[in-house]
C-alpha atoms as a PDB file:
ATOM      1  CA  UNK A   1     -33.639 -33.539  41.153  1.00  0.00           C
ATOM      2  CA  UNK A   2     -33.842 -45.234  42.255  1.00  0.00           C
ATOM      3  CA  UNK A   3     -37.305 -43.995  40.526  1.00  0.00           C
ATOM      4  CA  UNK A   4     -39.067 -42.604  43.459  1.00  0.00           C
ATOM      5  CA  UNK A   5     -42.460 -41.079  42.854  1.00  0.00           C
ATOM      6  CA  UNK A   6     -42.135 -37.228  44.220  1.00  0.00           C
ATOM      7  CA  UNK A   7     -45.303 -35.495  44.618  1.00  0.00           C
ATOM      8  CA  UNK A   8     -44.986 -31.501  43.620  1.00  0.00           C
ATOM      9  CA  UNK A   9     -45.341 -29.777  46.936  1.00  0.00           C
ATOM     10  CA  UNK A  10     -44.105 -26.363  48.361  1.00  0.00           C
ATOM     11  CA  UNK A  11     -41.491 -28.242  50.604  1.00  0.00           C
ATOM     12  CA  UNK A  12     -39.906 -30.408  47.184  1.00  0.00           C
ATOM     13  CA  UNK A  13     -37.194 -28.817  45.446  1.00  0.00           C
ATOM     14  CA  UNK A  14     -33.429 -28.027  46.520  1.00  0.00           C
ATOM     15  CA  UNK A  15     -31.055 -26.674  44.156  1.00  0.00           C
ATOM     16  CA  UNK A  16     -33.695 -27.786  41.920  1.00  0.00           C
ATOM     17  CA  UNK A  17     -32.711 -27.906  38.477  1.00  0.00           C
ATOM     18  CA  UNK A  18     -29.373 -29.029  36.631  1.00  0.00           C
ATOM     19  CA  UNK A  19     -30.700 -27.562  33.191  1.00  0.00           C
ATOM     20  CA  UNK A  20     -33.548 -28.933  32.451  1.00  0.00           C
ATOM     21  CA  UNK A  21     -33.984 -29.163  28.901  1.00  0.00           C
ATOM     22  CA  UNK A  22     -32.862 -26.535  25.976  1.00  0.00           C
ATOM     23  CA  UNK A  23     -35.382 -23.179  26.874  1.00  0.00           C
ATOM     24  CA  UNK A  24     -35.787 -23.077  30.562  1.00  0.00           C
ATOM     25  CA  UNK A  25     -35.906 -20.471  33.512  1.00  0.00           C
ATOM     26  CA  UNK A  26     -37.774 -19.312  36.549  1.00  0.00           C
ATOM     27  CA  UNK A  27     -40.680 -17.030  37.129  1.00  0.00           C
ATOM     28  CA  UNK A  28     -41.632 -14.725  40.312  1.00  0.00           C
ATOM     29  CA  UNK A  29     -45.031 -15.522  41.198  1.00  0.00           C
ATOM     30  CA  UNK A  30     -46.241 -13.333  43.944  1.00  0.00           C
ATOM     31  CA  UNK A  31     -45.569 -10.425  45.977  1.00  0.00           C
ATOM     32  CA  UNK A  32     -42.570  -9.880  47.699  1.00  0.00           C
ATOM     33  CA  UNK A  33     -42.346 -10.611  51.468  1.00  0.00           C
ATOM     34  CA  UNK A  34     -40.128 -11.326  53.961  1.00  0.00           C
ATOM     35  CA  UNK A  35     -39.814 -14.739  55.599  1.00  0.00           C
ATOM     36  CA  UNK A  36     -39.711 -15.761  58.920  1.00  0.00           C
ATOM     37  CA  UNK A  37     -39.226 -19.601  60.369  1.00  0.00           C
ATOM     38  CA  UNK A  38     -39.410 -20.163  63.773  1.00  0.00           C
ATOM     39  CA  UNK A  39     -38.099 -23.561  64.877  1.00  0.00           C
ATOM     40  CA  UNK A  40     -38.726 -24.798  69.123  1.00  0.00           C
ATOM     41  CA  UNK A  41     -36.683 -27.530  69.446  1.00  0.00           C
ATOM     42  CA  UNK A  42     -37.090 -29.759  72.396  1.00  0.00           C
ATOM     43  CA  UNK A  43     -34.281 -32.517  72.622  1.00  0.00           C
ATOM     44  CA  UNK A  44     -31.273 -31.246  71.517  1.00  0.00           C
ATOM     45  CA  UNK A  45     -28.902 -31.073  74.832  1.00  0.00           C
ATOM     46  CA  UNK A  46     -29.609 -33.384  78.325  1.00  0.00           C
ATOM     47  CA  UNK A  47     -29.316 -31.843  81.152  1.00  0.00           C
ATOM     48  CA  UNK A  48     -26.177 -30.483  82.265  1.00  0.00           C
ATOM     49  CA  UNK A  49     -24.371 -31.303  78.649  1.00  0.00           C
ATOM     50  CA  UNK A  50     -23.499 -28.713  75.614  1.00  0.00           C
ATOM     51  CA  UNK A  51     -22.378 -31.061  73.219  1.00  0.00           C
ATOM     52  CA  UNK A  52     -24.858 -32.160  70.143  1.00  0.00           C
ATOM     53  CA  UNK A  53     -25.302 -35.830  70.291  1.00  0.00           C
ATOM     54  CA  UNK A  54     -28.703 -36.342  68.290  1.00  0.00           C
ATOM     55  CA  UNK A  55     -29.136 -33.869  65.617  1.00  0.00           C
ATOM     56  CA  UNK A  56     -32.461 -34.823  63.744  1.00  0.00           C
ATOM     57  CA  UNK A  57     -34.431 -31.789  64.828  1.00  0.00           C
ATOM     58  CA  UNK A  58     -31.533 -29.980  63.822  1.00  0.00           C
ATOM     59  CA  UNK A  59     -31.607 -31.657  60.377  1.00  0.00           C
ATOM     60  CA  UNK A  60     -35.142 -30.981  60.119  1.00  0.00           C
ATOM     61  CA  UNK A  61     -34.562 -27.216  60.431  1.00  0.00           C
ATOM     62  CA  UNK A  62     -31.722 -27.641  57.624  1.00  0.00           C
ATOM     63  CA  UNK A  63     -34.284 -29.344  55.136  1.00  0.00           C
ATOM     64  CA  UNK A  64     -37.221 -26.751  55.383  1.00  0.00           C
ATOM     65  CA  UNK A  65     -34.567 -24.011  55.086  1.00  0.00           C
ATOM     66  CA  UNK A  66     -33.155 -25.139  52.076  1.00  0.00           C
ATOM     67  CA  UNK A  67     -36.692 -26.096  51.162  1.00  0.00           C
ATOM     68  CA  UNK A  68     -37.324 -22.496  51.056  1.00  0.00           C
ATOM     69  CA  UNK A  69     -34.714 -21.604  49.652  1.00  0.00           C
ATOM     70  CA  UNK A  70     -35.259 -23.188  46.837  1.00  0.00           C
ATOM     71  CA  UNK A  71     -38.995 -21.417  46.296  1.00  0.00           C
ATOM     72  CA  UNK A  72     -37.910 -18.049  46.555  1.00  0.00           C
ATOM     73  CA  UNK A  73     -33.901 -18.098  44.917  1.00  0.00           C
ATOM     74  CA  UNK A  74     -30.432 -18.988  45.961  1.00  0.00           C
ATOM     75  CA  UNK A  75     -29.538 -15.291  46.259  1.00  0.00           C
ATOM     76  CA  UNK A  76     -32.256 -15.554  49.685  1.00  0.00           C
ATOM     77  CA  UNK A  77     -30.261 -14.844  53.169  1.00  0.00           C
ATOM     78  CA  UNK A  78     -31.212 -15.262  56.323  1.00  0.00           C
ATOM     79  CA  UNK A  79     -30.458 -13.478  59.704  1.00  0.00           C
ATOM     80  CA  UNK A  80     -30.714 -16.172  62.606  1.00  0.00           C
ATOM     81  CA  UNK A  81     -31.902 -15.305  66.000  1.00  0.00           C
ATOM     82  CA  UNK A  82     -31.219 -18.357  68.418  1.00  0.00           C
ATOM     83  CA  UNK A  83     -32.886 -18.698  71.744  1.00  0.00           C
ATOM     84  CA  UNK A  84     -30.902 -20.599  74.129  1.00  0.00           C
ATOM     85  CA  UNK A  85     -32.552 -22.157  77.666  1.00  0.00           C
ATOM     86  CA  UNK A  86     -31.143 -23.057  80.763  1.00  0.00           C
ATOM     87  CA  UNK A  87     -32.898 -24.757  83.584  1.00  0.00           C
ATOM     88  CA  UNK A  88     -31.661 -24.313  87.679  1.00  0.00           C
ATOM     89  CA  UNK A  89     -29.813 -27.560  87.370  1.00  0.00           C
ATOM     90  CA  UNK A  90     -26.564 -27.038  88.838  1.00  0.00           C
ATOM     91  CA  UNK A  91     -24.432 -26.485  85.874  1.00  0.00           C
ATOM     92  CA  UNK A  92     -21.303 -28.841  85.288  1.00  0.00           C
ATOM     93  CA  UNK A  93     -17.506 -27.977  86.377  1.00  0.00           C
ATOM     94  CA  UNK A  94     -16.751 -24.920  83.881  1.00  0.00           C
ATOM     95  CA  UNK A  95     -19.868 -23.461  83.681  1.00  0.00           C
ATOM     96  CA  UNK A  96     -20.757 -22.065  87.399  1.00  0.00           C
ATOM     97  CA  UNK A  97     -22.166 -18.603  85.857  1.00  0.00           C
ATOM     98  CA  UNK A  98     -25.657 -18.668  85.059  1.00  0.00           C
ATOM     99  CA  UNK A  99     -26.107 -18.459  81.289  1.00  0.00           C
ATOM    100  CA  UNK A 100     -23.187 -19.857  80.383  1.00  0.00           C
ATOM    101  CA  UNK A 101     -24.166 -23.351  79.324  1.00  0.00           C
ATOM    102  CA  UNK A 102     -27.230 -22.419  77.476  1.00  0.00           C
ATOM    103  CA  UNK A 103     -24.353 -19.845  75.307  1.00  0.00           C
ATOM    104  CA  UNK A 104     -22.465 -22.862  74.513  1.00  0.00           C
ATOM    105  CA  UNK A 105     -25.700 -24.538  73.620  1.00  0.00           C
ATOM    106  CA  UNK A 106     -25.904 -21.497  71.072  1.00  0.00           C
ATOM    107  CA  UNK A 107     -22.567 -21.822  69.580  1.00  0.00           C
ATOM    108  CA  UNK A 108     -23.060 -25.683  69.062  1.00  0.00           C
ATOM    109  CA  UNK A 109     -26.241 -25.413  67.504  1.00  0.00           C
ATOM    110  CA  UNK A 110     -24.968 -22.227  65.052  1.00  0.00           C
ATOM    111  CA  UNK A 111     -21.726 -23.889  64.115  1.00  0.00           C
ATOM    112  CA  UNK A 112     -23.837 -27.018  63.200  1.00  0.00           C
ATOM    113  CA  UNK A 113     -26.087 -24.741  60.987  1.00  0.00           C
ATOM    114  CA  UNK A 114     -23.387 -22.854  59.317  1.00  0.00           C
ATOM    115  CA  UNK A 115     -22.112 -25.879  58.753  1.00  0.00           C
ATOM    116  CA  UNK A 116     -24.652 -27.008  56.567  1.00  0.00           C
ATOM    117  CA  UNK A 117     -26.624 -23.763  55.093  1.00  0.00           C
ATOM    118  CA  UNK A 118     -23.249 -22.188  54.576  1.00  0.00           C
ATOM    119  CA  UNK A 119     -23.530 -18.186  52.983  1.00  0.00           C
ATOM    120  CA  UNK A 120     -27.864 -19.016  53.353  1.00  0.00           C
ATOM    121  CA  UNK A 121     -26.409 -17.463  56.819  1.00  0.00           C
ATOM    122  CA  UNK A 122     -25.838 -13.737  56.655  1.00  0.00           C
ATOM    123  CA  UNK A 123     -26.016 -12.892  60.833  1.00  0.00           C
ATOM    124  CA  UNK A 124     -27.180 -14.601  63.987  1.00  0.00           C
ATOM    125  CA  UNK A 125     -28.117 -13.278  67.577  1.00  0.00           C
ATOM    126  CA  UNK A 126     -28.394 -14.861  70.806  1.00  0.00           C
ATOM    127  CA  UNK A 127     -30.994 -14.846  73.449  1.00  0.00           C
ATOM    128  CA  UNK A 128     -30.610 -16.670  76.978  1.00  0.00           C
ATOM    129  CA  UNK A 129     -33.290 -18.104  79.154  1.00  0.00           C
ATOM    130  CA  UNK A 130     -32.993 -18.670  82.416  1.00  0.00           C
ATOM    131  CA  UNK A 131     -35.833 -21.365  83.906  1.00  0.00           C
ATOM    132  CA  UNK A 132     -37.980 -20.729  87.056  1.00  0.00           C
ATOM    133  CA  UNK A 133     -38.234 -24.119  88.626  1.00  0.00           C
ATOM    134  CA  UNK A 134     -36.146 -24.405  91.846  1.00  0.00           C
ATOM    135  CA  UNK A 135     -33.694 -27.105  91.677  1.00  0.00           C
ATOM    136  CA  UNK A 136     -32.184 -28.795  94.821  1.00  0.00           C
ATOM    137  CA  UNK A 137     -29.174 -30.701  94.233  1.00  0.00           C
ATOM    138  CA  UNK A 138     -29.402 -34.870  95.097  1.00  0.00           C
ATOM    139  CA  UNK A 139     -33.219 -34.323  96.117  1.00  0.00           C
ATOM    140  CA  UNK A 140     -34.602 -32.867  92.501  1.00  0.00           C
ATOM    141  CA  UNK A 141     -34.266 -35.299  89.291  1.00  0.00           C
ATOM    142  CA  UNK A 142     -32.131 -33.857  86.678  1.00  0.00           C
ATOM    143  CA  UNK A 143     -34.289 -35.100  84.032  1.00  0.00           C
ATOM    144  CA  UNK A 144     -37.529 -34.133  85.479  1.00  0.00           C
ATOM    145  CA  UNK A 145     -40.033 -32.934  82.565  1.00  0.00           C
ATOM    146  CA  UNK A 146     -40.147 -29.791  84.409  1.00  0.00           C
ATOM    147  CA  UNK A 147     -36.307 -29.268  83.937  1.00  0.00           C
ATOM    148  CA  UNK A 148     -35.682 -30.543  80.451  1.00  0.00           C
ATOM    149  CA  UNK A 149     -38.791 -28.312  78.921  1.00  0.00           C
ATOM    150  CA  UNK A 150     -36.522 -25.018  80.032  1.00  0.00           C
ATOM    151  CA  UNK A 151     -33.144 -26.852  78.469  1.00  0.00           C
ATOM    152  CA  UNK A 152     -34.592 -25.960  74.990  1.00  0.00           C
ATOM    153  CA  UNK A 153     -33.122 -24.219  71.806  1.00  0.00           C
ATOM    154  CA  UNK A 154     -35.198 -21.293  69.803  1.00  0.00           C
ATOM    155  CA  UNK A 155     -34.306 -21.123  66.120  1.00  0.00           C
ATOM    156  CA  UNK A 156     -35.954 -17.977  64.021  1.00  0.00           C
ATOM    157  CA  UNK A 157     -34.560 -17.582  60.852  1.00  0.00           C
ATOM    158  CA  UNK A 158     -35.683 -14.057  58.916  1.00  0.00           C
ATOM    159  CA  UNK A 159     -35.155 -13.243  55.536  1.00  0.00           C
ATOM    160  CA  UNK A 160     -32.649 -10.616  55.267  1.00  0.00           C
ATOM    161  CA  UNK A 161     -35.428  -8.377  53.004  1.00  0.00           C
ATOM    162  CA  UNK A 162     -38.421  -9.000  51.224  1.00  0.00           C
ATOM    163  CA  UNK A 163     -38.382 -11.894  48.636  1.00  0.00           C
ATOM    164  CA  UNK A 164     -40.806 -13.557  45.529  1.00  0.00           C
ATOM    165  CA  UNK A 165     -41.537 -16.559  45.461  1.00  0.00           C
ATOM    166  CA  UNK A 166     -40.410 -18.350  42.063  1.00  0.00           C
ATOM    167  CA  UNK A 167     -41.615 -20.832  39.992  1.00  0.00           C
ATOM    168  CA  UNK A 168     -39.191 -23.174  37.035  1.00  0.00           C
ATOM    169  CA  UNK A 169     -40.878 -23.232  33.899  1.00  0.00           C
ATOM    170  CA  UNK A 170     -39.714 -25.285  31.349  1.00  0.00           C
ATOM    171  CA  UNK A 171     -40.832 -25.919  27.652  1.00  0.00           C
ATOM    172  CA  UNK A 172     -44.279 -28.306  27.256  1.00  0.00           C
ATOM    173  CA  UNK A 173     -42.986 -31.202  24.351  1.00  0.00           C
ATOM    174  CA  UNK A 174     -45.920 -31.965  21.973  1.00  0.00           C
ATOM    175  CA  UNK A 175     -45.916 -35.094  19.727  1.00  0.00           C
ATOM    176  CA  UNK A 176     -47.449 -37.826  18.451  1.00  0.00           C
ATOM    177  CA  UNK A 177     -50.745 -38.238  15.749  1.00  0.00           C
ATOM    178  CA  UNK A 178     -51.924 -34.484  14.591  1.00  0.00           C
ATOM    179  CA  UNK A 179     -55.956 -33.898  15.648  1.00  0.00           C
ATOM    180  CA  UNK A 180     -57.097 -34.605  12.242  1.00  0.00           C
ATOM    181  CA  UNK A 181     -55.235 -38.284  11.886  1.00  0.00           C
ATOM    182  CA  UNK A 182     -54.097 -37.625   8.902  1.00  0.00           C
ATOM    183  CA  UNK A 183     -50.512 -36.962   9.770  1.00  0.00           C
ATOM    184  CA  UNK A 184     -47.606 -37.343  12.302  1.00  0.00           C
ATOM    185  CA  UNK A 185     -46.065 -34.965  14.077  1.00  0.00           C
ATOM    186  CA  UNK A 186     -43.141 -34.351  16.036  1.00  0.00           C
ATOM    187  CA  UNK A 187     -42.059 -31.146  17.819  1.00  0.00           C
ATOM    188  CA  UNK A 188     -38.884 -30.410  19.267  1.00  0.00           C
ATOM    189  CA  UNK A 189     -37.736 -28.124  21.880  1.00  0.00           C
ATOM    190  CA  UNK A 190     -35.960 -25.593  19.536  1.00  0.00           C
ATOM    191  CA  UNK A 191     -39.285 -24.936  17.584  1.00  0.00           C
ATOM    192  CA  UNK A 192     -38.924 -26.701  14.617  1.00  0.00           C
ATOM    193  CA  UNK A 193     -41.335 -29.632  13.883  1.00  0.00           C
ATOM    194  CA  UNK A 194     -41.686 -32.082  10.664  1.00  0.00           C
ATOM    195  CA  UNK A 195     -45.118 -33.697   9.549  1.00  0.00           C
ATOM    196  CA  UNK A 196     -45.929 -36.611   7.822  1.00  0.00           C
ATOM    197  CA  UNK A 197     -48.655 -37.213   5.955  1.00  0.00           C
ATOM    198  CA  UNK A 198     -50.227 -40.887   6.523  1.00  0.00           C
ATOM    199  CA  UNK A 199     -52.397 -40.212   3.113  1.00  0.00           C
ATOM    200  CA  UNK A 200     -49.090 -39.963   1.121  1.00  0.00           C
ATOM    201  CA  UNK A 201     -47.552 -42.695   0.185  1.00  0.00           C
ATOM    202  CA  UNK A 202     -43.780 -41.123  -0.331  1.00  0.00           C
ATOM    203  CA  UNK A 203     -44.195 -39.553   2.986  1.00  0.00           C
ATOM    204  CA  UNK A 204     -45.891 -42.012   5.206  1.00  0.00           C
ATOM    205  CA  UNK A 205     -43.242 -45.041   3.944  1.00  0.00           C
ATOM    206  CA  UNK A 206     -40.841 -42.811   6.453  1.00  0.00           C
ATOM    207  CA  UNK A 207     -42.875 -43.518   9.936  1.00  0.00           C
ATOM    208  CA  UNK A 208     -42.129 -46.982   9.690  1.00  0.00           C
ATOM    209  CA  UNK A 209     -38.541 -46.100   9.176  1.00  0.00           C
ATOM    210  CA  UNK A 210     -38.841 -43.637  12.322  1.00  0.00           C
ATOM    211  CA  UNK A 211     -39.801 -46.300  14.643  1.00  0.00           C
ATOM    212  CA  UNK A 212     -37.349 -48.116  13.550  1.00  0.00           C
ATOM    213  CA  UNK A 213     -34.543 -46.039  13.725  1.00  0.00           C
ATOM    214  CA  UNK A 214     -31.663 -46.114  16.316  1.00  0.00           C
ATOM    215  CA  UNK A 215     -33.030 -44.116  20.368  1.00  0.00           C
ATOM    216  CA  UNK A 216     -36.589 -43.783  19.018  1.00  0.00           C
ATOM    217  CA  UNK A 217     -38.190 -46.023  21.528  1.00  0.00           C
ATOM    218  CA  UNK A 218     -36.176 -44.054  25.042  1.00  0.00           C
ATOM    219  CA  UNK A 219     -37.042 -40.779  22.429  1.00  0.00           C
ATOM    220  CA  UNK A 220     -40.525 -41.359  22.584  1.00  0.00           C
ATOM    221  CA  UNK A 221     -41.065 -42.451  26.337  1.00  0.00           C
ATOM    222  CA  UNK A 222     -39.151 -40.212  27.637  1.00  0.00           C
ATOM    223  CA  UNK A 223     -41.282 -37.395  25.482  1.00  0.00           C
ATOM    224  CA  UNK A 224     -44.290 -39.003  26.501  1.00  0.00           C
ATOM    225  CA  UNK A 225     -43.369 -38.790  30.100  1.00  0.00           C
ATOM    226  CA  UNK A 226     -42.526 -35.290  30.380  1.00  0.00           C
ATOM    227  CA  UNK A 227     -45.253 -34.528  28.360  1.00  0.00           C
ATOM    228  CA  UNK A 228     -47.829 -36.078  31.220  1.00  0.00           C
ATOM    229  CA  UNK A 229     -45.699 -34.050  33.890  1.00  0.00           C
ATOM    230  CA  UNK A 230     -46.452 -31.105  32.279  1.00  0.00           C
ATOM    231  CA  UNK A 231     -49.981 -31.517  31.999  1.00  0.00           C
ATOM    232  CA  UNK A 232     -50.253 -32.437  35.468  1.00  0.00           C
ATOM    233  CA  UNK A 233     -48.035 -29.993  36.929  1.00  0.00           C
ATOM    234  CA  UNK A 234     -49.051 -27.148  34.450  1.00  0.00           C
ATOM    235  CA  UNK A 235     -47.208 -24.244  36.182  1.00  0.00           C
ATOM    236  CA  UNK A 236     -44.019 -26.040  36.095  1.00  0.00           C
ATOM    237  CA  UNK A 237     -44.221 -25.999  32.150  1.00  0.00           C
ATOM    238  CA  UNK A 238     -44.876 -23.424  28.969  1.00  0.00           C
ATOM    239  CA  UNK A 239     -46.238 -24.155  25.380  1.00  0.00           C
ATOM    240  CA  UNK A 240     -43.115 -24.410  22.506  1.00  0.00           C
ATOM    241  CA  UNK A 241     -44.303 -22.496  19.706  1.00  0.00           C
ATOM    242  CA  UNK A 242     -43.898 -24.394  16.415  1.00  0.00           C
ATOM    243  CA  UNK A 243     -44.640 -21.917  13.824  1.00  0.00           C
ATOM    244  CA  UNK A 244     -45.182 -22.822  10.230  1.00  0.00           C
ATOM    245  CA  UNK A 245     -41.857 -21.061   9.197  1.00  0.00           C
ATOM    246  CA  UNK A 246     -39.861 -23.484  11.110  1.00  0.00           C
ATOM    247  CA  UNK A 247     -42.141 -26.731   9.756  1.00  0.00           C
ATOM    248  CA  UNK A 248     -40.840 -29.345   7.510  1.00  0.00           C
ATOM    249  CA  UNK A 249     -42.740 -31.550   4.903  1.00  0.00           C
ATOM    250  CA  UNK A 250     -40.633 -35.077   5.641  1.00  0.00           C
ATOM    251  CA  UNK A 251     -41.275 -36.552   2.103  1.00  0.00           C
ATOM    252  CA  UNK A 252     -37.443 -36.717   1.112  1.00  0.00           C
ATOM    253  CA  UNK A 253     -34.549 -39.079   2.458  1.00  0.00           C
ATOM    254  CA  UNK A 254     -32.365 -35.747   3.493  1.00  0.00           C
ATOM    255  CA  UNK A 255     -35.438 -34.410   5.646  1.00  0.00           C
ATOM    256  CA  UNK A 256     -36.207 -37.701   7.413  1.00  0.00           C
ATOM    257  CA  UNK A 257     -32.239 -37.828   8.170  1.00  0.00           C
ATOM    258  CA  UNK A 258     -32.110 -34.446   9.603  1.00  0.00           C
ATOM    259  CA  UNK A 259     -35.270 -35.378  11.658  1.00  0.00           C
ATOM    260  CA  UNK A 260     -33.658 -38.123  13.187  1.00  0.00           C
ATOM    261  CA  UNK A 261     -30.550 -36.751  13.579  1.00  0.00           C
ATOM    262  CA  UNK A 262     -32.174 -33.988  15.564  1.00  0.00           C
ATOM    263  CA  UNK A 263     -33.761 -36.772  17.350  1.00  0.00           C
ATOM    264  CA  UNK A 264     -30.923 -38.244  18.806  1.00  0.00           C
ATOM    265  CA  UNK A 265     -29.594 -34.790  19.427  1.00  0.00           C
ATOM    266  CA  UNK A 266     -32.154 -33.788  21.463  1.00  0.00           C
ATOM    267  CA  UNK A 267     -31.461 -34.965  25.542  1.00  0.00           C
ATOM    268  CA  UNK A 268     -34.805 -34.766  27.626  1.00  0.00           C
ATOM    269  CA  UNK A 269     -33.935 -34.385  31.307  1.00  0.00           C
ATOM    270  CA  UNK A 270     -36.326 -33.780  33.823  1.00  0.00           C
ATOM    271  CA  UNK A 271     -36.398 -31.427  37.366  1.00  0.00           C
ATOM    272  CA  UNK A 272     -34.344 -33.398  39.569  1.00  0.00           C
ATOM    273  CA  UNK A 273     -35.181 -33.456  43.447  1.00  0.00           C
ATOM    274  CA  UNK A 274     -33.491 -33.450  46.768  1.00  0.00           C
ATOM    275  CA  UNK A 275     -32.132 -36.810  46.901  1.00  0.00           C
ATOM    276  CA  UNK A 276     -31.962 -37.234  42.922  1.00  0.00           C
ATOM    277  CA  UNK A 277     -34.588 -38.891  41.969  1.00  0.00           C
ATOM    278  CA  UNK A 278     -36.649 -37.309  38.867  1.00  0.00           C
ATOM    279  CA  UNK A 279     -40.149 -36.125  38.734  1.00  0.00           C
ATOM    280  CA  UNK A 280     -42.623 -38.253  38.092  1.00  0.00           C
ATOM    281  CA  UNK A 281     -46.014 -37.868  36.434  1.00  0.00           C
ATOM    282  CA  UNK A 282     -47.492 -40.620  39.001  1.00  0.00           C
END
């Protein structure tokens, strides 16, 4: 969800999270409403043709839909309504009734969606447009402006009910040197957390040991990193609660094993977007 820096924005996240982390979920944030996207799209079909031959607008409308999808829940559906226009440019051999090419427009451009939003589709209509601008056959140009602006394709796509807008939250790591100094500390995502005391000898002889020890380095960065996502992308993240019932003194070699272990144990994955890269905290 290469390193490519992704900046949090509304339009970010699809299918946004493979488990991210131990203690994660989503939020509704909002009132419920219902959604409506309305997509004009303006070079989709030449003049005279039905068949899709350049379908970036149409990939467009996939991404923000998807997009959306993604803010509000996978269970979101939406009912399509698709606008179809047909200049007076005599039609090709097949399609002599009026109407008829911009409906084959339709079911081109709705196969091509359902082909790529899948169930996000729950019902479609269709709406034909017939232009205005008189057309005389081997005097007008085809591909006059004034034809191809009435050869377009209407996309609205309304959420079938109202839906909330959601937000992932996952746990906020904490680590490092305690306020005070005097001690080391390091949380981990289940609760529990072991201190060491720098002002003890039998205790502090295990940092050293820490540092040392087999993951710590990738441990650490990778702790460090989400840490700094969190605090700049606060409402993507919660506070882990580390109460004192779940803290351990490390000042034996059975502790500092156990802390380590748990270490190692512990995977930190971050929020993976659309193309796969990961969050960043640039």
């Amino acid at each position: 969800m290469g390193k490519k820096v992704i900046r949090l924005t509304e339009a970010d996240l699809e299918k946004l999270i493979n488990k991210v982390l131990s203690e994660q979920g989503w939020e509704e944030r909002g009132k419920p409403e219902e959604l409506k996207l309305t997509f004009d799209l303006k070079e989709v079909f030449p003049s005279g043709e039905y068949r899709l031959r350049n379908t970036s607008e149409l990939d467009a409308v996939v991404s923000k839909i998807k997009s959306v999808v993604e803010e509000y829940g996978e269970n979101v559906e939406f009912n399509l309504i698709l606008t179809g226009g047909e200049s007076l440019v005599t039609n090709p051999k097949g399609f002599e009734e009026q109407g008829s090419l911009a409906r084959e427009r339709i079911k081109e451009v709705f196969k091509y969606l359902k082909s790529k939003l899948g169930n996000l589709i729950k019902d479609v209509k269709e709406n034909i447009v017939i232009g205005r601008t008189p057309y005389e056959k081997g005097k007008d140009n085809p591909d006059d402006e004034k034809y191809t602006r009435e050869q377009f394709i209407k996309i609205e796509a309304i959420s079938d009910g109202k839906v909330t807008k959601r937000v992932f939250v996952a746990p906020k790591p904490r680590h490092g040197v305690s306020q005070s100094d005097s001690s080391y500390f390091y949380g981990f995502l289940d609760g529990s957390s072991y201190t060491i005391d720098v002002n003890r000898p039998e205790q502090y002889k295990y940092v050293p040991m820490f540092n040392k020890s087999n993951g710590t380095e990738d441990w650490r960065m990778n702790r460090s990193r989400l840490y700094r996502v969190c605090n700049r992308y606060n409402s993507l993240c919660k506070q882990v609660q580390y109460p004192r019932d779940k803290r351990k003194v490390v000042d034996n070699d059975e502790t500092f094993r156990e802390m380590v272990q748990k270490m190692q144990n512990e995977e930190l994955r971050f929020p993976i977007g659309i193309s796969g890269q990961e969050f960043t905290d640039a």
